[in-house]
PDB file of N, CA and C in Angstrom:
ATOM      1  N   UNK A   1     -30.270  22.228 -17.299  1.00  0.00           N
ATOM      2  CA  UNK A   1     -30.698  20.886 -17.661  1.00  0.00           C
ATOM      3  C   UNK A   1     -31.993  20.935 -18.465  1.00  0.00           C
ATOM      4  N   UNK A   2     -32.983  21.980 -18.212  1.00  0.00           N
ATOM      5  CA  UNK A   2     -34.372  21.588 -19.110  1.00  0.00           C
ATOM      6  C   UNK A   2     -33.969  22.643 -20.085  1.00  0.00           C
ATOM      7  N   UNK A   3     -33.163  22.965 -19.641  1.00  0.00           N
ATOM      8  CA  UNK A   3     -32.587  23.960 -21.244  1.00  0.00           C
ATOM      9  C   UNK A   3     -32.259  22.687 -22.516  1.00  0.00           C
ATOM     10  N   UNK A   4     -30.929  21.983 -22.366  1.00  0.00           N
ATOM     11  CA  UNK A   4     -30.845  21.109 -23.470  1.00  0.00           C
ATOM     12  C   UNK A   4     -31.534  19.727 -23.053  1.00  0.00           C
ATOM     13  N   UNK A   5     -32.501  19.606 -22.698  1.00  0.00           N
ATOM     14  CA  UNK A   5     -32.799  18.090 -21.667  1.00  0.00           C
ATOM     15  C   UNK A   5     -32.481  17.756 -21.690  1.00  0.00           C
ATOM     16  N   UNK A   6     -31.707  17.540 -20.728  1.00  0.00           N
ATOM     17  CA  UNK A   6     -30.456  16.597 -19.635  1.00  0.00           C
ATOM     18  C   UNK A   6     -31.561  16.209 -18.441  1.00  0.00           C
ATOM     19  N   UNK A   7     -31.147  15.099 -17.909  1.00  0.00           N
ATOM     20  CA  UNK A   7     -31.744  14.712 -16.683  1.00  0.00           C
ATOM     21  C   UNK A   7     -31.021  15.551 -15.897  1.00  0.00           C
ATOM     22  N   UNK A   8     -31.727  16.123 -14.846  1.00  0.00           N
ATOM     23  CA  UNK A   8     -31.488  16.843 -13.580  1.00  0.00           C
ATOM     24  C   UNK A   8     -31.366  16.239 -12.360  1.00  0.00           C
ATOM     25  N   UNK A   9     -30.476  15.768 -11.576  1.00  0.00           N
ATOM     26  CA  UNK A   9     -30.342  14.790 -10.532  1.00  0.00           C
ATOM     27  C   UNK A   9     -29.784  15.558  -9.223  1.00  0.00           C
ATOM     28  N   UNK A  10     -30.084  15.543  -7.968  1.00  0.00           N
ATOM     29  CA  UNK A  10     -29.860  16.484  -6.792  1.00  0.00           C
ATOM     30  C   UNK A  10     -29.329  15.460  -6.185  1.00  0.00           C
ATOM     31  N   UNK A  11     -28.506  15.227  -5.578  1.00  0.00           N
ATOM     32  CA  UNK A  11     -27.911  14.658  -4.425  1.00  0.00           C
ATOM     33  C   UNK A  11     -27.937  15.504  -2.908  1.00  0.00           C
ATOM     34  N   UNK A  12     -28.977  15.199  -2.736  1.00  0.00           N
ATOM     35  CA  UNK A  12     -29.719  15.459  -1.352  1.00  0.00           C
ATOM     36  C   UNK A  12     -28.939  14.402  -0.351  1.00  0.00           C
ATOM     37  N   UNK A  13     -27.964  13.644  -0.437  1.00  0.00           N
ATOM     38  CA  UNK A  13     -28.158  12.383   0.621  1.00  0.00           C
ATOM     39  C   UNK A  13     -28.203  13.076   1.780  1.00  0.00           C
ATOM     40  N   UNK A  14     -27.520  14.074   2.339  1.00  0.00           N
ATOM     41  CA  UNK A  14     -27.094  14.184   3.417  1.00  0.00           C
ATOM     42  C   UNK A  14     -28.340  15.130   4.028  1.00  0.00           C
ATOM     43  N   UNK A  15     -28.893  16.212   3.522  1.00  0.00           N
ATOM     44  CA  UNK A  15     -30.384  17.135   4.146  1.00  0.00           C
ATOM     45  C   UNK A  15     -31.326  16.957   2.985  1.00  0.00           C
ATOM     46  N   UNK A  16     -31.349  15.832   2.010  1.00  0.00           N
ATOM     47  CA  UNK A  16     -32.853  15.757   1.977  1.00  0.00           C
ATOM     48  C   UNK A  16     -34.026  15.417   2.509  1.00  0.00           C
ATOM     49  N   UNK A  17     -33.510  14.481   3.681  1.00  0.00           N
ATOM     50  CA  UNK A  17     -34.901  14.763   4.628  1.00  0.00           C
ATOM     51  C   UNK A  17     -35.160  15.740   5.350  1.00  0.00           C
ATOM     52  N   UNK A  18     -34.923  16.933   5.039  1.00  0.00           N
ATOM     53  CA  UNK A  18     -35.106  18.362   5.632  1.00  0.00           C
ATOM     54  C   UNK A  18     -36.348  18.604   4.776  1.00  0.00           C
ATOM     55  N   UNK A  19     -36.744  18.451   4.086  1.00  0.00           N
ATOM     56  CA  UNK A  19     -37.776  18.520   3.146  1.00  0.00           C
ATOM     57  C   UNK A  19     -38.901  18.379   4.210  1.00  0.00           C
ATOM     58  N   UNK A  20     -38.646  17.089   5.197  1.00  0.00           N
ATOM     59  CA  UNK A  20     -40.086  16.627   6.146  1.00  0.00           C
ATOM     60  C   UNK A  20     -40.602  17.622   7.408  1.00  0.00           C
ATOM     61  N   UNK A  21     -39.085  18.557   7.006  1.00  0.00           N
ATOM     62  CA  UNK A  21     -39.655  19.673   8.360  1.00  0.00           C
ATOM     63  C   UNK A  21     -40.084  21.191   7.162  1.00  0.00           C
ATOM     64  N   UNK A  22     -41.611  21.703   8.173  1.00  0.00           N
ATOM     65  CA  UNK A  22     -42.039  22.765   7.441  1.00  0.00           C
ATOM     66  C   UNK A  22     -41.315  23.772   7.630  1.00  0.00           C
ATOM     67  N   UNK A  23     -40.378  23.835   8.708  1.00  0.00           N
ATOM     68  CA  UNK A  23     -39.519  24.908   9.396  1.00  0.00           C
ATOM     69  C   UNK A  23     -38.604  25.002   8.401  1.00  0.00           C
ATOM     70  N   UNK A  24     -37.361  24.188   8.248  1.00  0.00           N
ATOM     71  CA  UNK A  24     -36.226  24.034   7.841  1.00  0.00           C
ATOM     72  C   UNK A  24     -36.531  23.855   6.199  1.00  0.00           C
ATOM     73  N   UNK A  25     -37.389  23.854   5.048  1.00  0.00           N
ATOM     74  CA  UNK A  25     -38.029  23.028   3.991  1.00  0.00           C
ATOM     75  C   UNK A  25     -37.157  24.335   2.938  1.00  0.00           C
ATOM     76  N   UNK A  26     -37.883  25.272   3.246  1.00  0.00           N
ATOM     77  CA  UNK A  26     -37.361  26.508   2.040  1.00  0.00           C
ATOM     78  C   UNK A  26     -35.713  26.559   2.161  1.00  0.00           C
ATOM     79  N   UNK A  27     -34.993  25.752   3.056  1.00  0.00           N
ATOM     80  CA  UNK A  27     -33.693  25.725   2.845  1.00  0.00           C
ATOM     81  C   UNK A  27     -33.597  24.914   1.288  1.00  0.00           C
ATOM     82  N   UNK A  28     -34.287  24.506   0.973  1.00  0.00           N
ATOM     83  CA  UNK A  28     -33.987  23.310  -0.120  1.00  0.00           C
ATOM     84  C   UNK A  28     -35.130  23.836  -1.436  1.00  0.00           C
ATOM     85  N   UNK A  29     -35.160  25.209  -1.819  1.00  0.00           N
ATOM     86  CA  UNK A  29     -36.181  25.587  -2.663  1.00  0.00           C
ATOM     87  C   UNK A  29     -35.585  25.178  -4.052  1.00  0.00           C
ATOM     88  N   UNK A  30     -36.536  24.930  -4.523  1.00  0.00           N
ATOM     89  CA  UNK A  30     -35.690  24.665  -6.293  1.00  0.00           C
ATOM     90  C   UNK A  30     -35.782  23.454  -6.412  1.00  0.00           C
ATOM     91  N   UNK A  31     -35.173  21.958  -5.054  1.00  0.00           N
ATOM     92  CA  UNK A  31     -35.649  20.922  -5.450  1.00  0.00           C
ATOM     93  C   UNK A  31     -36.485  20.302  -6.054  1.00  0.00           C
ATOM     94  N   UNK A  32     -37.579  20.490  -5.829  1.00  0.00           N
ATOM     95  CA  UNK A  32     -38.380  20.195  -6.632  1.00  0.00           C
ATOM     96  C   UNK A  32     -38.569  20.351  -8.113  1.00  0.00           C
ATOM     97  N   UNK A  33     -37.595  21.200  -8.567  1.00  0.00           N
ATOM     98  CA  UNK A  33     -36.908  20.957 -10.299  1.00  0.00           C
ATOM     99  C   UNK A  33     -36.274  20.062 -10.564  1.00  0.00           C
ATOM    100  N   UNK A  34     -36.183  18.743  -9.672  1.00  0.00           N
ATOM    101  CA  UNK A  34     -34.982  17.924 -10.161  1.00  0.00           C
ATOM    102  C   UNK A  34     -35.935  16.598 -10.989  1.00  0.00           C
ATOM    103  N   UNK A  35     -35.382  15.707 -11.676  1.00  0.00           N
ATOM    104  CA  UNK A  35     -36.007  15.139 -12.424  1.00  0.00           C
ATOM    105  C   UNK A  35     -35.822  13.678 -11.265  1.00  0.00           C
ATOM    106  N   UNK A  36     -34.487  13.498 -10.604  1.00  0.00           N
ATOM    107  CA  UNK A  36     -34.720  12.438  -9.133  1.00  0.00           C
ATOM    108  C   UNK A  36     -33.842  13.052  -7.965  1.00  0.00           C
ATOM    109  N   UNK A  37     -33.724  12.212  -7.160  1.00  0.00           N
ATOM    110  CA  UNK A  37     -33.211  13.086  -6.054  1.00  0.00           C
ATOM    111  C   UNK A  37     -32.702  12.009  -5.254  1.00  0.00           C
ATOM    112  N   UNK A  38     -31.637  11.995  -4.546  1.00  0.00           N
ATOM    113  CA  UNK A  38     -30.942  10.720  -3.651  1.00  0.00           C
ATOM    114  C   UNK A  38     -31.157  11.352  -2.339  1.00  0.00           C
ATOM    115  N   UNK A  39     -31.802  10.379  -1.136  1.00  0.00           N
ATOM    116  CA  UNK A  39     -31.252  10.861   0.380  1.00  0.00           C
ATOM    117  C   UNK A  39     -30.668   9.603   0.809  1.00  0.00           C
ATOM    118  N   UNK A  40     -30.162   9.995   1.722  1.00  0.00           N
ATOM    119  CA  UNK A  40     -29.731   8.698   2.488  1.00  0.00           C
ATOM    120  C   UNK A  40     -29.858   8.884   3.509  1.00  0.00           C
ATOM    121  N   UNK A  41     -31.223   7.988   4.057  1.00  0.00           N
ATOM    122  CA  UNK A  41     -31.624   7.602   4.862  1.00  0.00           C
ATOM    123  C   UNK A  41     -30.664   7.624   6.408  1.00  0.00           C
ATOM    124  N   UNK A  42     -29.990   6.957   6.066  1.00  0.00           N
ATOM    125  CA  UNK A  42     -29.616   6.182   7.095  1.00  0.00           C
ATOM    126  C   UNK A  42     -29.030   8.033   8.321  1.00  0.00           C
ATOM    127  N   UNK A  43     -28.543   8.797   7.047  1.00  0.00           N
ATOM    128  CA  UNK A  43     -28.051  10.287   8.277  1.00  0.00           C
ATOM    129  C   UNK A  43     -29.223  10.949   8.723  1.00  0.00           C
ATOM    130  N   UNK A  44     -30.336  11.427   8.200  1.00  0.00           N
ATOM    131  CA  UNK A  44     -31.131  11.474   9.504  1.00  0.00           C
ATOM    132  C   UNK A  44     -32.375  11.467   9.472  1.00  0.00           C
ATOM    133  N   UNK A  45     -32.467   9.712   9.320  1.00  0.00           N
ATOM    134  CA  UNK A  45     -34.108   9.742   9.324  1.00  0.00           C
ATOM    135  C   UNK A  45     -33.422   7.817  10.497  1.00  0.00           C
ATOM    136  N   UNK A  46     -32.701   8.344  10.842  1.00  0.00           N
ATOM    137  CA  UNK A  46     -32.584   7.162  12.293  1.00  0.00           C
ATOM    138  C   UNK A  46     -32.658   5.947  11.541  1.00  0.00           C
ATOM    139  N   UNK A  47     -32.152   5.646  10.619  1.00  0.00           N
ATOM    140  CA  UNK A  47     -32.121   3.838  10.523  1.00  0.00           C
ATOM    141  C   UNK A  47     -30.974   3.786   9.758  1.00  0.00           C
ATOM    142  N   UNK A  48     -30.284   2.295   9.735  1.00  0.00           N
ATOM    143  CA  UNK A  48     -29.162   1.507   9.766  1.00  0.00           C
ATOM    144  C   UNK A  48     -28.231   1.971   8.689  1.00  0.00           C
ATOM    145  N   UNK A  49     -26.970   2.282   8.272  1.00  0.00           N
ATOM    146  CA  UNK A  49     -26.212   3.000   7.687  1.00  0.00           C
ATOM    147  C   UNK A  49     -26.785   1.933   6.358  1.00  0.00           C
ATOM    148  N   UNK A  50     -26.318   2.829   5.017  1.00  0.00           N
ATOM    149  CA  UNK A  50     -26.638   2.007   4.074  1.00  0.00           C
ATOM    150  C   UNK A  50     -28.257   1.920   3.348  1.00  0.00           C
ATOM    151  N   UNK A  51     -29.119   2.408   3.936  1.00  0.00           N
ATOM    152  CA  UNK A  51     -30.311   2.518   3.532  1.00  0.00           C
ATOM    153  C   UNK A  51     -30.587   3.854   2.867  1.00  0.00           C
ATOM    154  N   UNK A  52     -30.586   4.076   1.975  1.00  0.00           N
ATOM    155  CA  UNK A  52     -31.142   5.200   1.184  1.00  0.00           C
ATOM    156  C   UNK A  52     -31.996   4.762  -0.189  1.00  0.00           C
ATOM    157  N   UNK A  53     -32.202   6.437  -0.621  1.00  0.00           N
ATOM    158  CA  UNK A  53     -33.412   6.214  -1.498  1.00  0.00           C
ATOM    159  C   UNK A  53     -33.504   6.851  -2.753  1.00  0.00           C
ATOM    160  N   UNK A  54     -33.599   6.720  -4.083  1.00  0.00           N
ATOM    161  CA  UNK A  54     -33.578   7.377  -5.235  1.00  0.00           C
ATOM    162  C   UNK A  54     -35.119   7.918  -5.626  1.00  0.00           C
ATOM    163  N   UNK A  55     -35.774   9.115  -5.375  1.00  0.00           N
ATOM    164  CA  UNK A  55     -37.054   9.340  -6.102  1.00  0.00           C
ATOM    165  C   UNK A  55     -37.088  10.191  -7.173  1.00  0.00           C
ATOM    166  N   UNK A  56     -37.575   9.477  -7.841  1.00  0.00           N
ATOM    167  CA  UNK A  56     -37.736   9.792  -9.306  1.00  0.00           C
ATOM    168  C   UNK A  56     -39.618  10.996  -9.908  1.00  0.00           C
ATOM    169  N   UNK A  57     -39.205  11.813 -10.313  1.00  0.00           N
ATOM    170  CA  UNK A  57     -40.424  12.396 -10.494  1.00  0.00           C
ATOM    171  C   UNK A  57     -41.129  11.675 -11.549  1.00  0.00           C
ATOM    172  N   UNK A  58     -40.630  10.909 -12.881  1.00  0.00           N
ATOM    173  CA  UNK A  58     -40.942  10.400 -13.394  1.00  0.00           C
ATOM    174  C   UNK A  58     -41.389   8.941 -13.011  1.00  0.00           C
ATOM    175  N   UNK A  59     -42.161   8.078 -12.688  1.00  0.00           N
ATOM    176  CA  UNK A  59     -42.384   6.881 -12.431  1.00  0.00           C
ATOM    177  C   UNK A  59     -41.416   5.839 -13.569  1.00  0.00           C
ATOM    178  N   UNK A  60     -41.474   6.052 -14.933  1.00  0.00           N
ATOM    179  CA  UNK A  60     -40.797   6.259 -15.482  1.00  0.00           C
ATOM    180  C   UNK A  60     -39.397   5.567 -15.846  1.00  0.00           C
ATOM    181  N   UNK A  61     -39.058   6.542 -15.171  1.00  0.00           N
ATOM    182  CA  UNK A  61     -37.392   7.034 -15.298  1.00  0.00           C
ATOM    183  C   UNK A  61     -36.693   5.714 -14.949  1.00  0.00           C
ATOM    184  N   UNK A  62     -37.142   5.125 -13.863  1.00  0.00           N
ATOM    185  CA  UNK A  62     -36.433   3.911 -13.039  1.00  0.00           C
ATOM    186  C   UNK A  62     -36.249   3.180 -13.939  1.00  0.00           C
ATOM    187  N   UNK A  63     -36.505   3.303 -15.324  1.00  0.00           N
ATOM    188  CA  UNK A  63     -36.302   2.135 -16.211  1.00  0.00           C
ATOM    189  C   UNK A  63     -34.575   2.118 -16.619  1.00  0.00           C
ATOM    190  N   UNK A  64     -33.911   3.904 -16.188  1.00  0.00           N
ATOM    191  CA  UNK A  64     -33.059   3.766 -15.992  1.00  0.00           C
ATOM    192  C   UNK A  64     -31.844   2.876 -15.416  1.00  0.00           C
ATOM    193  N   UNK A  65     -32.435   2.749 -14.352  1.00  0.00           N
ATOM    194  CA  UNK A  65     -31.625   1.428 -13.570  1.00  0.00           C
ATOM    195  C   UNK A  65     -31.793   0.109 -13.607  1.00  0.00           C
ATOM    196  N   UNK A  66     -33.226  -0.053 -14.369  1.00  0.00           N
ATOM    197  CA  UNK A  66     -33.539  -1.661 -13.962  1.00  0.00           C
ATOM    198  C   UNK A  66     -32.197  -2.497 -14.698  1.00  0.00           C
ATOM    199  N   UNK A  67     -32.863  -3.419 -14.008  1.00  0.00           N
ATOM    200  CA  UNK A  67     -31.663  -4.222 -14.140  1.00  0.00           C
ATOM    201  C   UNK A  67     -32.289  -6.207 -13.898  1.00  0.00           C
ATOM    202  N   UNK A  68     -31.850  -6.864 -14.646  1.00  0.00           N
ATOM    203  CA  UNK A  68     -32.293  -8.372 -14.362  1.00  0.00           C
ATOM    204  C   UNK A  68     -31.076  -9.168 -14.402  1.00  0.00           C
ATOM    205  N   UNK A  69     -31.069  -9.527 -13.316  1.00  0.00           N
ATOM    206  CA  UNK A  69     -29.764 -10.793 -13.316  1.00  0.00           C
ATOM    207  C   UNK A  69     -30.203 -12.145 -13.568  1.00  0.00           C
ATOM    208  N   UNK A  70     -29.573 -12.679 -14.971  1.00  0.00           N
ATOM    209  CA  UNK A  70     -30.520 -13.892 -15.185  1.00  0.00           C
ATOM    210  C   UNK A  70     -30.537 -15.399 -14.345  1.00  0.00           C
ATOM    211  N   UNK A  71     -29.253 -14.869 -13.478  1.00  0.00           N
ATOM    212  CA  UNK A  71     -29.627 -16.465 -12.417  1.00  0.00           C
ATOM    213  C   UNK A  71     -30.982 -16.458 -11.551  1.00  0.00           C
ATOM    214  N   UNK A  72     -31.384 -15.428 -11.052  1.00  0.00           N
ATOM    215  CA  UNK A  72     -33.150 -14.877 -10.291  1.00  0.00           C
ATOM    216  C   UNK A  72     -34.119 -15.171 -11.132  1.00  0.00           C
ATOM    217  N   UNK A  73     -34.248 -14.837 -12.559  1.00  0.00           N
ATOM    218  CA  UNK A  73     -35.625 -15.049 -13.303  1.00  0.00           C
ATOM    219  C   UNK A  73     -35.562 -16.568 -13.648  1.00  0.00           C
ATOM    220  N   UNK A  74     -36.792 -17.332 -13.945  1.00  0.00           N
ATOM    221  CA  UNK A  74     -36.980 -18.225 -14.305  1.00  0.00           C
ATOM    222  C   UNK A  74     -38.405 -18.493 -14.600  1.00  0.00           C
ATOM    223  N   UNK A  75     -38.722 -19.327 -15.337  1.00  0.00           N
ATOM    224  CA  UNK A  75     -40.055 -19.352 -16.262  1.00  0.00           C
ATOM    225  C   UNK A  75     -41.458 -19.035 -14.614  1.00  0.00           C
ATOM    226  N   UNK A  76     -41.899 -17.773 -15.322  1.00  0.00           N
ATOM    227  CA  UNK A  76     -43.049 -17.544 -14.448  1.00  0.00           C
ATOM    228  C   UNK A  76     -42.693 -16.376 -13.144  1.00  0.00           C
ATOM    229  N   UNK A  77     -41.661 -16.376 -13.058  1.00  0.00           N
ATOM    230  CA  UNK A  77     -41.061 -15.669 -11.315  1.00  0.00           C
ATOM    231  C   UNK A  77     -41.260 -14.167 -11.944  1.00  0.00           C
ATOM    232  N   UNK A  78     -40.633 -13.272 -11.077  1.00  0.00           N
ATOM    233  CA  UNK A  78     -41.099 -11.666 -10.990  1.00  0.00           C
ATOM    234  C   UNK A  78     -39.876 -11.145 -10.495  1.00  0.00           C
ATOM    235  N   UNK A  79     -38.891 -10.468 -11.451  1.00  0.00           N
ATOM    236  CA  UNK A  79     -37.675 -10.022 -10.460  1.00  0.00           C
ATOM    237  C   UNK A  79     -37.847  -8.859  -9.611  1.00  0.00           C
ATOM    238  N   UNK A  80     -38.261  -8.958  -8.244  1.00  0.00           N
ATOM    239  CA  UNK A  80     -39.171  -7.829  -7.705  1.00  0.00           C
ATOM    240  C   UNK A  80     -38.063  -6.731  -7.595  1.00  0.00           C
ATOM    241  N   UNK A  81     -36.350  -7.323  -7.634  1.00  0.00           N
ATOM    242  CA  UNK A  81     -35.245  -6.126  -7.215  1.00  0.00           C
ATOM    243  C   UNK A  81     -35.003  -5.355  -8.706  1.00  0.00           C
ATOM    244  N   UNK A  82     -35.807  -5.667  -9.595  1.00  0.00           N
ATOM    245  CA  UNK A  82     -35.410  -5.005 -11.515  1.00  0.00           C
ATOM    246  C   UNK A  82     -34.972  -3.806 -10.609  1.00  0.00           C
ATOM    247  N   UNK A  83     -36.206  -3.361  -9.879  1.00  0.00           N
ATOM    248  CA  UNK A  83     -36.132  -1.842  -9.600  1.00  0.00           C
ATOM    249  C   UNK A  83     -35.287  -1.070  -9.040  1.00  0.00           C
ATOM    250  N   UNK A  84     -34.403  -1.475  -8.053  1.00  0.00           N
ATOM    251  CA  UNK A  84     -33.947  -1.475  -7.187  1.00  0.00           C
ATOM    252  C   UNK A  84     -32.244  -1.460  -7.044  1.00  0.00           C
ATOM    253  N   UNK A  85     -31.435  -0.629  -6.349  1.00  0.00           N
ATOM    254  CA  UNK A  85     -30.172  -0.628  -6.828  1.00  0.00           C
ATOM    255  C   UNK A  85     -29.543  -2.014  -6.020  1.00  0.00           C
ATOM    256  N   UNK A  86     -30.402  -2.391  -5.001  1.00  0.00           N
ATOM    257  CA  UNK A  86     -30.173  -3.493  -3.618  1.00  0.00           C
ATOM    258  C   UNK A  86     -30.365  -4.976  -4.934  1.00  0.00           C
ATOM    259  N   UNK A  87     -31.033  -5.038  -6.153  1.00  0.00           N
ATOM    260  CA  UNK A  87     -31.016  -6.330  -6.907  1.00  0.00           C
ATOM    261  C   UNK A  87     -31.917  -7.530  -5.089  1.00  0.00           C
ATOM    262  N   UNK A  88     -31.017  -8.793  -5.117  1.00  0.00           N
ATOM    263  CA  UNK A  88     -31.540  -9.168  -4.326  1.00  0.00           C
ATOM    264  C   UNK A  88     -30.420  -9.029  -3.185  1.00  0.00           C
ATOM    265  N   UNK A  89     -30.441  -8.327  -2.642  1.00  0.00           N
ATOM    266  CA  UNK A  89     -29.444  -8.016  -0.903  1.00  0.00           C
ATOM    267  C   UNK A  89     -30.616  -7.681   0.134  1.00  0.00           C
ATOM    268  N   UNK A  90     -30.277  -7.346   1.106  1.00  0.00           N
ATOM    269  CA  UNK A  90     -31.406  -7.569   2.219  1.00  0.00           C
ATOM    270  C   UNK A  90     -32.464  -5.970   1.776  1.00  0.00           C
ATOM    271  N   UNK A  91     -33.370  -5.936   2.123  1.00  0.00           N
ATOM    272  CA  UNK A  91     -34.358  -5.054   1.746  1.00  0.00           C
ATOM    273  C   UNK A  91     -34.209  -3.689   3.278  1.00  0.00           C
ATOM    274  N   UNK A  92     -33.193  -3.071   2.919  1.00  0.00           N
ATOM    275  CA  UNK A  92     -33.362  -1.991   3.626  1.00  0.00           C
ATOM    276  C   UNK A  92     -34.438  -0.780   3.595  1.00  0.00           C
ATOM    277  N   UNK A  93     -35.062  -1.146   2.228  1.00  0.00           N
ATOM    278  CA  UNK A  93     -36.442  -0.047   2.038  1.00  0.00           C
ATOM    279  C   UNK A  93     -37.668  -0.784   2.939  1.00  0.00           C
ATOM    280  N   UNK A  94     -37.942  -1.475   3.669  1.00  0.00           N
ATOM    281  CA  UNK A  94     -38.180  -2.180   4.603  1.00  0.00           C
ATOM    282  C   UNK A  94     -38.149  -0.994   5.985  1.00  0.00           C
ATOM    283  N   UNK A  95     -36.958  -1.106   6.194  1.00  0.00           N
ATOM    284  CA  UNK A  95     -36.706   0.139   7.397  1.00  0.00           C
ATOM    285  C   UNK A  95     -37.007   0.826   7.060  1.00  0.00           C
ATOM    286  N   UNK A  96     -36.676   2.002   6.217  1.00  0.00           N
ATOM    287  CA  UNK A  96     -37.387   3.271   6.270  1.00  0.00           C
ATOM    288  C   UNK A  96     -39.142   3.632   5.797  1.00  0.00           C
ATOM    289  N   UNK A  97     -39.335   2.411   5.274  1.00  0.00           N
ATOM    290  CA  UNK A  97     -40.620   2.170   4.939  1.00  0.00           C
ATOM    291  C   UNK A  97     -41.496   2.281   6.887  1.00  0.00           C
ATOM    292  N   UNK A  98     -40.801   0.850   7.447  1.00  0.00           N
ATOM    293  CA  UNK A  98     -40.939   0.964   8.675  1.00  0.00           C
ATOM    294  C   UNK A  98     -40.608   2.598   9.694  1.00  0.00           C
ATOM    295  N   UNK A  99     -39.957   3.054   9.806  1.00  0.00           N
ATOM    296  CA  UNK A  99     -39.610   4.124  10.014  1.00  0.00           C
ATOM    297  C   UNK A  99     -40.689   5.443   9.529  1.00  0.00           C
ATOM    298  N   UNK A 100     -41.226   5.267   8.624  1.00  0.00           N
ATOM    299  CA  UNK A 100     -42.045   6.218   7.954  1.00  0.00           C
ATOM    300  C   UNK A 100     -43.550   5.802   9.177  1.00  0.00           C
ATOM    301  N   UNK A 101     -43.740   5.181   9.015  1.00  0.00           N
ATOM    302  CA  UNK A 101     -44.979   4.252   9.347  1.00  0.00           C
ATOM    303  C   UNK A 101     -45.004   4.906  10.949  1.00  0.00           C
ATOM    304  N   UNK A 102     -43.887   4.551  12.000  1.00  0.00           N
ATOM    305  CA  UNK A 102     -43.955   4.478  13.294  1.00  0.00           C
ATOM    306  C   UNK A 102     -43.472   6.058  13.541  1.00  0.00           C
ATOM    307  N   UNK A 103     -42.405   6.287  13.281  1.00  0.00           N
ATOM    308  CA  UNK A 103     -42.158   7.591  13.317  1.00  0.00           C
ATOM    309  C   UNK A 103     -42.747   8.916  13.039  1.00  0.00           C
ATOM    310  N   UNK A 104     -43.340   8.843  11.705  1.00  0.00           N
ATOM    311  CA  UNK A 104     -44.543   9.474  10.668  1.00  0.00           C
ATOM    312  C   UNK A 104     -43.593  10.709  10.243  1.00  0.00           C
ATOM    313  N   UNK A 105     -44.582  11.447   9.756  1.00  0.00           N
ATOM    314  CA  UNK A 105     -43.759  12.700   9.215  1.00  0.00           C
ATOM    315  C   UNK A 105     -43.571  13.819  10.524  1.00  0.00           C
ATOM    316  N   UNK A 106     -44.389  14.000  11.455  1.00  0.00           N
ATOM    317  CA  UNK A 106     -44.685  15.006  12.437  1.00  0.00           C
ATOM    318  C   UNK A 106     -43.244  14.650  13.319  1.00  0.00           C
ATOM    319  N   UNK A 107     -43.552  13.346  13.408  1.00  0.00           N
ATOM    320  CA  UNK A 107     -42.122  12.679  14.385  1.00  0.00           C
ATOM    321  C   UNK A 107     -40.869  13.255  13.700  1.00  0.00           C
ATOM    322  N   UNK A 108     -40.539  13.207  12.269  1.00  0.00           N
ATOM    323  CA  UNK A 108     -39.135  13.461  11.917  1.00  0.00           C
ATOM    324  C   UNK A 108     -39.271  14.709  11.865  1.00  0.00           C
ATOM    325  N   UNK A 109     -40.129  15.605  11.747  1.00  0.00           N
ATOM    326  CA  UNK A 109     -40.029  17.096  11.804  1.00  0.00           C
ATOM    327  C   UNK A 109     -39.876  17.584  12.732  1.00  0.00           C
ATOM    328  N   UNK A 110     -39.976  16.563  13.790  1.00  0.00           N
ATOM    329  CA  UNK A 110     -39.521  17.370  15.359  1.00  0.00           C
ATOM    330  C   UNK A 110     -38.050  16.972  15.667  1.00  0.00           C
ATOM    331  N   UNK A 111     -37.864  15.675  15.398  1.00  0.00           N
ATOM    332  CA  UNK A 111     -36.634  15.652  15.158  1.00  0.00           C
ATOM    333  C   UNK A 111     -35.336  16.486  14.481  1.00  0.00           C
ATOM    334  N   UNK A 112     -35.847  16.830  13.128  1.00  0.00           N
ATOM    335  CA  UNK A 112     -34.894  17.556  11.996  1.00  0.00           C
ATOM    336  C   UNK A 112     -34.892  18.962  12.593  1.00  0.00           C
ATOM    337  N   UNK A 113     -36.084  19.443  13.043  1.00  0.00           N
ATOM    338  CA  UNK A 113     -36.288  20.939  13.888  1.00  0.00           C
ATOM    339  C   UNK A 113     -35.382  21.155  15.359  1.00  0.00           C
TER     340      UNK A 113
END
């Protein structure tokens, strides 16, 4: 991929949160070459099926997906979901946001370990 630049994309859903344990981490060496990376949440970082996450090394990049549905904008408003593959559906980055917070990183590394 950085041979002819191509975007480089990893589909981590299922052990990219293996990344949060220092034990288990070098299973996943090289990731960090990817230009974004998908997990999904919901297999094992403990919250509600359906919640996952696209990170992008580029801040960037997400311009890829944005997206505006013109019934949401209207003179002055902020389409806060441009970013977002959820548009406006319930905010599952919420949970794992939450989840990050209460759980922390030490918590899921004992877990994933």
């Amino acid at each position: 991929a950085q041979e002819i630049n191509c975007h480089f994309h990893v589909d981590a859903a299922w052990g990219g949160a293996t990344l949060l344990s220092n034990t288990h981490r070098p299973l996943l060496k090289g990731i960090e070459r990817a230009d974004s990376i998908t997990i999904d949440a919901h297999k094992q970082m403990y919250v509600p099926i359906g919640a996952g996450l696209v990170l992008f090394k580029d801040p960037a990049a997400t311009d890829a997906i944005e997206h505006h549905a013109e019934y949401i904008l209207r003179k002055g408003s902020k389409d806060l979901g441009s970013h977002t593959l959820e548009g406006s559906r319930p905010g599952m980055a919420m949970l794992v946001h939450a989840c990050l917070r209460v759980i922390g990183r030490k918590g899921y590394e004992m877990l994933i370990d």
